[in-house]
Protein backbone atom coordinates (compact mmCIF):
# COMPACT_ATOMS: atom_id res chain seq x y z
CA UNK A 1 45.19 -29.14 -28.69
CA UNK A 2 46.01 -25.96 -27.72
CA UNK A 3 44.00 -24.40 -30.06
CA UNK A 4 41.22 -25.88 -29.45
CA UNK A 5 41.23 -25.14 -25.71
CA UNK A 6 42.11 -21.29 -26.54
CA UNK A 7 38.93 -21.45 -28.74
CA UNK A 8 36.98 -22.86 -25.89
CA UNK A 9 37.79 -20.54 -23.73
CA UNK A 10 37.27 -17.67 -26.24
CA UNK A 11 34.03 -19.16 -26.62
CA UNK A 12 33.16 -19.53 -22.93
CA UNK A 13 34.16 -15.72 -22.47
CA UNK A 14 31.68 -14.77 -25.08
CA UNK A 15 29.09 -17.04 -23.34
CA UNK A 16 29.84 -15.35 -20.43
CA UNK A 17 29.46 -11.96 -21.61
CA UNK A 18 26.62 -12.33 -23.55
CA UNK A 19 24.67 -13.71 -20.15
CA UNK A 20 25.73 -10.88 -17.88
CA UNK A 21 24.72 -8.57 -20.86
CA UNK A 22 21.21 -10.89 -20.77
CA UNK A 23 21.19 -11.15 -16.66
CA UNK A 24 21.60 -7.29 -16.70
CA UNK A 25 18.99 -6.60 -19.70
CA UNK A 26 15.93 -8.24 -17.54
CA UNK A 27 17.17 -6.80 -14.15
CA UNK A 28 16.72 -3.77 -15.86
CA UNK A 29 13.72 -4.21 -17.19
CA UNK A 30 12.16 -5.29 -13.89
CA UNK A 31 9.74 -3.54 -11.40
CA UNK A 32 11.36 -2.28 -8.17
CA UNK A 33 10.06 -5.37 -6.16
CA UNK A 34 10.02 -3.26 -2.54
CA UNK A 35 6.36 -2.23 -2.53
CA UNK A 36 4.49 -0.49 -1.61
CA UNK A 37 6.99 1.03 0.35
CA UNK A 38 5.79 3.67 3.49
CA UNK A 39 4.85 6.75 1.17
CA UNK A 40 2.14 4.91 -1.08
CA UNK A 41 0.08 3.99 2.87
CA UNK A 42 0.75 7.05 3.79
CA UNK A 43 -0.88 9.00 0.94
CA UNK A 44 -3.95 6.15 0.48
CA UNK A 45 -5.10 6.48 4.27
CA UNK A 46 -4.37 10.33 4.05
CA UNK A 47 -6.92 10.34 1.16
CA UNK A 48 -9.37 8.46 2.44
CA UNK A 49 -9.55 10.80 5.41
CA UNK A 50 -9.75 13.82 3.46
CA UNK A 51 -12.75 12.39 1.53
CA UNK A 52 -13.99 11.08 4.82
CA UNK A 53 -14.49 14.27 6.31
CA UNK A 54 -15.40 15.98 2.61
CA UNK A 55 -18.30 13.26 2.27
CA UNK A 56 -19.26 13.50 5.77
CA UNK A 57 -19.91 17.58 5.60
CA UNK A 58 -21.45 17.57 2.33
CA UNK A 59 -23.98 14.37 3.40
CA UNK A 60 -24.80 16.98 6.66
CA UNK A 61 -25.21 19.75 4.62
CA UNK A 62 -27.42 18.10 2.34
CA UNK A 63 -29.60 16.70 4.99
CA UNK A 64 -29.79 19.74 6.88
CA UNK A 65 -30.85 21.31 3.78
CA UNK A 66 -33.42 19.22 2.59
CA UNK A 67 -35.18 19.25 6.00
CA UNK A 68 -34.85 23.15 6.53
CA UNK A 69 -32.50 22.83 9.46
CA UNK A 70 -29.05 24.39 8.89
CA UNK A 71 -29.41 25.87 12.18
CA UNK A 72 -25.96 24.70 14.65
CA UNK A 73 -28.17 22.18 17.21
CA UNK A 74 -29.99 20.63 14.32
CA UNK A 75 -26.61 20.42 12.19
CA UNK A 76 -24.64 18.82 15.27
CA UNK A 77 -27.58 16.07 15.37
CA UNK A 78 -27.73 15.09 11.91
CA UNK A 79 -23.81 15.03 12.08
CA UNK A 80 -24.32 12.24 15.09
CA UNK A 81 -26.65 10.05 12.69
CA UNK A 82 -25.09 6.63 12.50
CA UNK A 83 -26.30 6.32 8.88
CA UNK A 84 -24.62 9.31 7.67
CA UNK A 85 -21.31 8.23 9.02
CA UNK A 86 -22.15 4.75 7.35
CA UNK A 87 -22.53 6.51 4.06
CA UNK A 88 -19.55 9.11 4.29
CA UNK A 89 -17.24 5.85 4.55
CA UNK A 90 -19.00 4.40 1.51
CA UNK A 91 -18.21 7.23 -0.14
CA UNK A 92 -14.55 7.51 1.17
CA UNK A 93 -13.62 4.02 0.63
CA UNK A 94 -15.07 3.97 -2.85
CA UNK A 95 -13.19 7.37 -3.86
CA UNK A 96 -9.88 5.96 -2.69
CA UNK A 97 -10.02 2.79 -3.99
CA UNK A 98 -10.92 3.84 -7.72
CA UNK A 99 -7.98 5.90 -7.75
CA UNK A 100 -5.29 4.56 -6.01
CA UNK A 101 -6.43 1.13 -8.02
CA UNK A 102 -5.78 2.78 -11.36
CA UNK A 103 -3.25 5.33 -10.50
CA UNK A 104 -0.45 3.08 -8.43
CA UNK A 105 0.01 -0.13 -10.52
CA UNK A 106 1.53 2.43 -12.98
CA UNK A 107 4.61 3.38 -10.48
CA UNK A 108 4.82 -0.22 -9.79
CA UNK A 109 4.58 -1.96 -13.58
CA UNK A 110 2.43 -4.28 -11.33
CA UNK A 111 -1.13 -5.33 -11.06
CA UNK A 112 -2.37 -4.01 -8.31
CA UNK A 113 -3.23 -6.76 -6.08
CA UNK A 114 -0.41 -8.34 -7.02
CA UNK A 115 1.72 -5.79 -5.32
CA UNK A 116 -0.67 -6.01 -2.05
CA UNK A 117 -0.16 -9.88 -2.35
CA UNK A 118 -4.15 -10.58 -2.39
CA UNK A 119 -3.60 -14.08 -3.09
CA UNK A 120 -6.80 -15.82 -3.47
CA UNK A 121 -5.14 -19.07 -4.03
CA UNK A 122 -5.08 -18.99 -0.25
CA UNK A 123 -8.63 -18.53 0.26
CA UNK A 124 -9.37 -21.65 -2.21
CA UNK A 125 -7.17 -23.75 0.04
CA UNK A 126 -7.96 -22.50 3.33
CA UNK A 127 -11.58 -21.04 3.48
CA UNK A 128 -13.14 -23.52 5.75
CA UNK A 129 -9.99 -22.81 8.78
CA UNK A 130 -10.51 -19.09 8.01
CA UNK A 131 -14.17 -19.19 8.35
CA UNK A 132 -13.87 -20.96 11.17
CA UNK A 133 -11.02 -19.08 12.87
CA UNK A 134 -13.24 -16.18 12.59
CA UNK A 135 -16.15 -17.71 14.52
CA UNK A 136 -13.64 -18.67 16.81
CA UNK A 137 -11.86 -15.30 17.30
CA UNK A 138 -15.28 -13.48 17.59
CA UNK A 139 -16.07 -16.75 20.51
CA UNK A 140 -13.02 -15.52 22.30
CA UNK A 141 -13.59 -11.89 22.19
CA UNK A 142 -17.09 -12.11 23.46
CA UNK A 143 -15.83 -14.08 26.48
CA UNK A 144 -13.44 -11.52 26.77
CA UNK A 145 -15.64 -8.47 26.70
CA UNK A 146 -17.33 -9.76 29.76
CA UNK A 147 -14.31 -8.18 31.38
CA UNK A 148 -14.93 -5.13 29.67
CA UNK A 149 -17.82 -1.75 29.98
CA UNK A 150 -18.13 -0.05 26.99
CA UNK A 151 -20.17 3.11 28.51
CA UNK A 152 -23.81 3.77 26.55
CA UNK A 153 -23.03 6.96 25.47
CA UNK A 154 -19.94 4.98 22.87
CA UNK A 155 -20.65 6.51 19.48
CA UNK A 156 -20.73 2.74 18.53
CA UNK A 157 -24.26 2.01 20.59
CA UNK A 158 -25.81 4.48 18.37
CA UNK A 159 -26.22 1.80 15.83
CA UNK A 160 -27.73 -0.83 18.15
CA UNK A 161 -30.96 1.27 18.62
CA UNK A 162 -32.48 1.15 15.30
CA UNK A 163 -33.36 -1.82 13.20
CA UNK A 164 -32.38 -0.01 9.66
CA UNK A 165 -29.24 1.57 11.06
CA UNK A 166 -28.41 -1.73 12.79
CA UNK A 167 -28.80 -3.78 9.26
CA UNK A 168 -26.66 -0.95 7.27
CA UNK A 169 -23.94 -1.70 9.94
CA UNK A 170 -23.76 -5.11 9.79
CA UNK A 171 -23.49 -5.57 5.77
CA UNK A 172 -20.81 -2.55 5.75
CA UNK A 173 -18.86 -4.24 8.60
CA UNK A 174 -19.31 -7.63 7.36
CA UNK A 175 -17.98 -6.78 3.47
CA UNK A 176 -17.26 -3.33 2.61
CA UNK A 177 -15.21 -2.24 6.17
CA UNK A 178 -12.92 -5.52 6.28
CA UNK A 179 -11.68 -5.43 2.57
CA UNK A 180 -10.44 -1.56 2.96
CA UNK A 181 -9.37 -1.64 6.48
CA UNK A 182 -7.03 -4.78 5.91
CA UNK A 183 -5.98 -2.93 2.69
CA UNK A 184 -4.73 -0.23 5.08
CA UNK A 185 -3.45 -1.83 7.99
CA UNK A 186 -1.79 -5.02 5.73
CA UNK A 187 -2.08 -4.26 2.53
CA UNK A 188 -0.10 -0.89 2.27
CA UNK A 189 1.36 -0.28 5.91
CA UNK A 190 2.14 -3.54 7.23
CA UNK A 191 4.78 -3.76 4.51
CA UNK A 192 5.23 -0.06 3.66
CA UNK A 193 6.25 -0.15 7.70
CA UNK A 194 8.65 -3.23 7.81
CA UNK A 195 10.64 -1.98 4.38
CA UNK A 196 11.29 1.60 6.56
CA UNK A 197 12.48 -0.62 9.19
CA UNK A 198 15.13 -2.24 7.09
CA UNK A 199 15.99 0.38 5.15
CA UNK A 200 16.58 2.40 8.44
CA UNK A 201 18.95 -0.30 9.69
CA UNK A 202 20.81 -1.27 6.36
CA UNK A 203 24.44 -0.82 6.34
CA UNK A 204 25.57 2.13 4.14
CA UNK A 205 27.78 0.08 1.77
CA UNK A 206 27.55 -0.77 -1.61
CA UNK A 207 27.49 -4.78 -1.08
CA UNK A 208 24.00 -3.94 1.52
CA UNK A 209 23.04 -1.72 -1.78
CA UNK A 210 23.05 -4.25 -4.17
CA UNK A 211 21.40 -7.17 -1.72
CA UNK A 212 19.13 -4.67 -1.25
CA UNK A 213 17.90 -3.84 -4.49
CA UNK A 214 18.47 -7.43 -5.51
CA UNK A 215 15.37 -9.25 -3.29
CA UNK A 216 12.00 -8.29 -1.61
CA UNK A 217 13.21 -10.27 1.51
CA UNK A 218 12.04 -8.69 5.03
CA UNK A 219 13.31 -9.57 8.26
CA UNK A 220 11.50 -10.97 11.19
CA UNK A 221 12.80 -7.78 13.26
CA UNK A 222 10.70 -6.08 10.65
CA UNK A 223 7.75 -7.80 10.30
CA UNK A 224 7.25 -8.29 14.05
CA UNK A 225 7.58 -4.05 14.65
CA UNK A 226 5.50 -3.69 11.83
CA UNK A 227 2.98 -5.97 12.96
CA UNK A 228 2.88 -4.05 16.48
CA UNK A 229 2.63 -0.32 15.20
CA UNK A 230 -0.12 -1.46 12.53
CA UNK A 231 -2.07 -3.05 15.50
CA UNK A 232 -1.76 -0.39 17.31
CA UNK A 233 -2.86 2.05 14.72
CA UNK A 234 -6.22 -0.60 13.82
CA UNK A 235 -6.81 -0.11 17.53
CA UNK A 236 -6.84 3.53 17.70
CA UNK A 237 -8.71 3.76 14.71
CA UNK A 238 -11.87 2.05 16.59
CA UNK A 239 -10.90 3.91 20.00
CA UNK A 240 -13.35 6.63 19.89
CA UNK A 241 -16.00 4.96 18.44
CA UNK A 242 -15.77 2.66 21.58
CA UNK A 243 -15.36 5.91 23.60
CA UNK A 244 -11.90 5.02 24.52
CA UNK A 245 -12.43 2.46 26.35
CA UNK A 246 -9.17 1.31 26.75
CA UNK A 247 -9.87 -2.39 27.64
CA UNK A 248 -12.01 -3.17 24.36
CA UNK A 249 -9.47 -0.55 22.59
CA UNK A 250 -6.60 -3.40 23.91
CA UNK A 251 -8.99 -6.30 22.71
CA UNK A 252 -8.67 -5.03 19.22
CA UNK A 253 -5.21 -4.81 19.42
CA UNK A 254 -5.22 -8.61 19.99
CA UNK A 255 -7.48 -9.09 17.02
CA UNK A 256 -5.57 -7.17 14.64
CA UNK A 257 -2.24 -9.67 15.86
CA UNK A 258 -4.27 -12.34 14.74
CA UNK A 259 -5.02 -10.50 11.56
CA UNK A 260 -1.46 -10.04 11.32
CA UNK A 261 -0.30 -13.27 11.45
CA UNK A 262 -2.45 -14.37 9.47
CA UNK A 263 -1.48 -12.14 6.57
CA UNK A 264 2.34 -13.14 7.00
CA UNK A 265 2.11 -16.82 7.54
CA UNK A 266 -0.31 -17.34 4.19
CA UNK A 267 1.41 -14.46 2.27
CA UNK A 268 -2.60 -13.61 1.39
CA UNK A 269 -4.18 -9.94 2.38
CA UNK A 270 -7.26 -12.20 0.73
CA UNK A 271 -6.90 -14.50 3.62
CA UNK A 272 -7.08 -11.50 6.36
CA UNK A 273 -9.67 -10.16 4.93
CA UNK A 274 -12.18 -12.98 4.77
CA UNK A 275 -10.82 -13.84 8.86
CA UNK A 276 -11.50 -10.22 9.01
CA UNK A 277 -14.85 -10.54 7.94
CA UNK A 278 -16.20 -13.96 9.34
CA UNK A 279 -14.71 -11.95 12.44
CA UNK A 280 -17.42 -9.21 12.24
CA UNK A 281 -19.78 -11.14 10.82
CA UNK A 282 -20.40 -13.59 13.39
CA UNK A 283 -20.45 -10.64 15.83
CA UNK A 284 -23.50 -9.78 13.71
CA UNK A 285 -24.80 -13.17 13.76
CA UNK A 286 -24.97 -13.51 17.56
CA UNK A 287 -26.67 -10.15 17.69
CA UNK A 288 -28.84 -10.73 15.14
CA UNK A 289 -30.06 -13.96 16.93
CA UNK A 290 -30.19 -12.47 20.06
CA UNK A 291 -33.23 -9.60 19.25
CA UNK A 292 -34.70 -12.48 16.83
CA UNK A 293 -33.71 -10.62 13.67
CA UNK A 294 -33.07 -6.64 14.83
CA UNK A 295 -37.01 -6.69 15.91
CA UNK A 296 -36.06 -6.75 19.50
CA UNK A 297 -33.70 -4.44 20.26
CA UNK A 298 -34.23 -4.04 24.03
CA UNK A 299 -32.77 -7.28 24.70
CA UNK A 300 -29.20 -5.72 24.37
CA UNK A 301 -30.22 -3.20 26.80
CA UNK A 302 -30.38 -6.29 29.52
């Protein structure tokens, strides 16, 4: 009897081992699940700046040189054309995207949307609420801007004065300007914010080490600073093209909350970004209906 309950236990040893030695084979093997932590935001929005402003002075050069005008005045007024900012960001955005898309997922052993939790799944189940929440956000903000003068001279009006610049605004900021600017805001920094946060208030031990390394987890504390410094950033972003106008500047802040919460609650930057866009796009709409299709743009002036 005894033998047979040495053996058992000889054997349940060896079963033992041979699962830590398995348990410690796939941890090993495993992605580092903390991404994208603060550097990977940091670099992507840094790029797309740099080949914002790159685009931007080779589109002005260009122009200027095809119409024989490189002199400063002309130069400064092609530079204020709201189509050439329009394409610069095409340009940007598309540069930044290509590379970070096929670059990154190889320091994460990832997809890449899977690491920016895109989760479409989300958008099957919930595209009728989001569609809807984004009528309704765009609702509330309209009432709201009734409290609020954006002066004439805001780099934004320069749109809303010609019917070709006006239509290359509204499909960029219905499609093209939601999907990178929620990649930004929370698909890289909303998380790459909230792991600095934690890592910045982990105990120095080895126990908070190895919970650490072991989940992905975030806490609220986190989340909720995260949330507020990416707002504020999506704000400020938009500030001078509404020329600081603090009050609509503040109104965006709101917006990007909602944008926030969104994100978090369905664990979907998909989700975000289609809010995102039903957001601009019915801003679009209601402008679009109120010249009777771009043709009458004195009516805004009104």
């Amino acid at each position: 009897m005894s033998e047979n309950n040495n053996g058992f236990e000889i054997d349940q040893e060896r079963a033992e081992e041979n699962f830590r030695r398995l348990e410690e084979a796939l941890q090993s093997s495993q992605p580092i699940r903390r991404q994208p932590h603060l550097g990977y935001g940091v670099v992507f929005a840094a790029s797309a700046f740099l080949l914002l402003l790159v685009a931007t002075s080779a589109l002005v050069f260009l122009v200027g040189l095809h119409d024989h005008k490189l002199q400063k005045d002309a130069l400064e007024k092609i530079a204020n054309l709201p189509r050439i900012s329009v394409y610069a960001m095409g340009i940007a955005y598309a540069g930044t995207f290509s590379w970070a898309f096929f670059l990154y997922p190889r320091f994460w052993q990832r997809p890449y949307f899977d690491v920016l939790q895109w989760n479409f799944a989300a958008v099957r189940r919930y595209w009728r609420l989001l569609l809807l929440g984004g009528v309704g956000l765009s609702a509330a903000a309209g009432l709201a801007e009734r409290f609020v003068t954006v002066p004439d001279t805001a780099p934004m009006n320069a749109f809303f004065k010609n019917p070709l610049d006006l239509w290359l605004i509204t499909i960029f900021g219905s499609t093209i300007a939601p999907f990178f600017e929620e990649m930004i805001f929370r698909g890289y920094l909303l998380p790459g914010v909230a792991i600095a946060f934690d890592w910045l208030r982990m105990e120095r031990s080895d126990t908070a080490r190895a919970h650490w390394e072991s989940t992905d987890t975030l806490s609220l504390q986190a989340i909720l600073f995260s949330g507020i410094v990416t707002s504020i950033g999506f704000a400020s972003l938009h500030a001078s093209q509404l020329a600081d106008t603090w009050g609509a500047v503040a109104l965006l802040f709101c917006v990007s909350c909602v944008l926030t919460t969104v994100r978090v609650r369905l664990r979907s930057l998909a989700a975000s970004t289609l809010l995102h866009a039903a957001y601009n796009g019915t801003l679009f709409l209601l402008t679009f209906i109120a010249t009777g299709g771009y043709r009458h743009l004195d009516k805004l002036q009104q």
